[in-house]
C-alpha atoms as a PDB file:
ATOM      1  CA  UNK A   1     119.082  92.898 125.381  1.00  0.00           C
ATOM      2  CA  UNK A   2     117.410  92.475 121.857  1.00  0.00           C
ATOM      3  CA  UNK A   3     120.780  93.720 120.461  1.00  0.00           C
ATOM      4  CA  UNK A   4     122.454  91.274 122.186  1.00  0.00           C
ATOM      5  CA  UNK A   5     120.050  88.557 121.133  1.00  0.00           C
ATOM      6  CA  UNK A   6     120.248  89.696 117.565  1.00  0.00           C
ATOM      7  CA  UNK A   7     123.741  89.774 117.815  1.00  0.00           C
ATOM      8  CA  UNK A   8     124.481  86.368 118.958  1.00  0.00           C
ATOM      9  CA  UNK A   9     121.661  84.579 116.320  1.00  0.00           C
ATOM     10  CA  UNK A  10     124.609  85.906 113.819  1.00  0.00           C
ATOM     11  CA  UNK A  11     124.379  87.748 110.843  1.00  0.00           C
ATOM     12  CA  UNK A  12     121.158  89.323 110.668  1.00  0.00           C
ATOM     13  CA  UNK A  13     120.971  91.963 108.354  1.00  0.00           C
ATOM     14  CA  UNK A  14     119.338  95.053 109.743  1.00  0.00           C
ATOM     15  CA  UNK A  15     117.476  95.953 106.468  1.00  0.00           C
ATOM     16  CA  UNK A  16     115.646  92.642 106.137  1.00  0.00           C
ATOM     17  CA  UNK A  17     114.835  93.548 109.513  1.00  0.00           C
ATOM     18  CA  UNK A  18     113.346  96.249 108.836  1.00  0.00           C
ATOM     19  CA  UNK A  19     111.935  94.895 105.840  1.00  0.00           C
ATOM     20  CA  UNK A  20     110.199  92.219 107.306  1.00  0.00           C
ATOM     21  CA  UNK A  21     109.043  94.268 110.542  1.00  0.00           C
ATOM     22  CA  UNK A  22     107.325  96.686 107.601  1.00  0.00           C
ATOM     23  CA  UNK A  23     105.770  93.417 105.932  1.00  0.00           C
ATOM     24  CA  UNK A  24     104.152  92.758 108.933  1.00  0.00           C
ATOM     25  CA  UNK A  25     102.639  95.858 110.236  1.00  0.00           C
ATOM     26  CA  UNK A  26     101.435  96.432 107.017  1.00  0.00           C
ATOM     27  CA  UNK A  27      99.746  92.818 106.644  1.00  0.00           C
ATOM     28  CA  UNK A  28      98.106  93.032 110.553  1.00  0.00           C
ATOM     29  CA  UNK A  29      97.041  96.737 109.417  1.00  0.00           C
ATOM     30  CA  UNK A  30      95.281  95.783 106.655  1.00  0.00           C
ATOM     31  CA  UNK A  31      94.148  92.349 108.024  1.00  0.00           C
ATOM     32  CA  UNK A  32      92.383  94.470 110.653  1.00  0.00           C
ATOM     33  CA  UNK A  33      90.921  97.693 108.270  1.00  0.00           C
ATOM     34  CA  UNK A  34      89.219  94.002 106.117  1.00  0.00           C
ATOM     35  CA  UNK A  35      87.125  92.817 108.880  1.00  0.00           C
ATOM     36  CA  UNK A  36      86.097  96.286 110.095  1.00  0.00           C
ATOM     37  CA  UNK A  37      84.302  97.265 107.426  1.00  0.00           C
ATOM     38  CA  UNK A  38      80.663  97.406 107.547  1.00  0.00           C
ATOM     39  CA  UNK A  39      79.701  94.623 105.530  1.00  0.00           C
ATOM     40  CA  UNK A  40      76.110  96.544 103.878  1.00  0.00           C
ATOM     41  CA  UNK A  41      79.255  98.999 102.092  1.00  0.00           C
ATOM     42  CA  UNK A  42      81.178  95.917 100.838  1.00  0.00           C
ATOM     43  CA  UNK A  43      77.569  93.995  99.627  1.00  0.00           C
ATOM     44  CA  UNK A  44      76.989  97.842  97.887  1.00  0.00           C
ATOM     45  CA  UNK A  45      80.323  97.767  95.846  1.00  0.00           C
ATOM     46  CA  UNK A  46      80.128  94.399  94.731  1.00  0.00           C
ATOM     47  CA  UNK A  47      77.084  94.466  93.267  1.00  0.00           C
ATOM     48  CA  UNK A  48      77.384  97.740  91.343  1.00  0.00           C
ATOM     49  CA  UNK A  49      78.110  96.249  88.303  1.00  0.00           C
ATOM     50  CA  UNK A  50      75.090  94.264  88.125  1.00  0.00           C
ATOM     51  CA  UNK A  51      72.299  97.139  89.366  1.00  0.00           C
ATOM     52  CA  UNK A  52      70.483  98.711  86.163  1.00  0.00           C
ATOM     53  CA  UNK A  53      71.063 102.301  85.601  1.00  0.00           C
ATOM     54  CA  UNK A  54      68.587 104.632  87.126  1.00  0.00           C
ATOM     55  CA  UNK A  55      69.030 107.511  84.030  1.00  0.00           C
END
């Protein structure tokens, strides 16, 4: 059936397909990892550049 429907919208090349289907599970992936993360590690690394060294 998706063939079919793919057929009949004309023209659609496979590799932008593909392409785009890539783009997206990529973008949801990391879209998801972002708000996972504990946010006491992401308050950590952004302000290790400003801490004093303890040497």
């Amino acid at each position: 059936m998706y063939k079919y429907i793919l057929d009949v919208a004309g023209g659609i090349n496979w590799m932008a397909l593909f392409a785009l289907m890539t783009f997206l599970f990529v973008f949801v992936t990391s879209i998801i990892l972002v708000f996972r993360k504990n946010n006491d590690h992401i308050n950590h690394m952004a302000s290790l550049p400003l801490e004093e060294d303890q040497n």
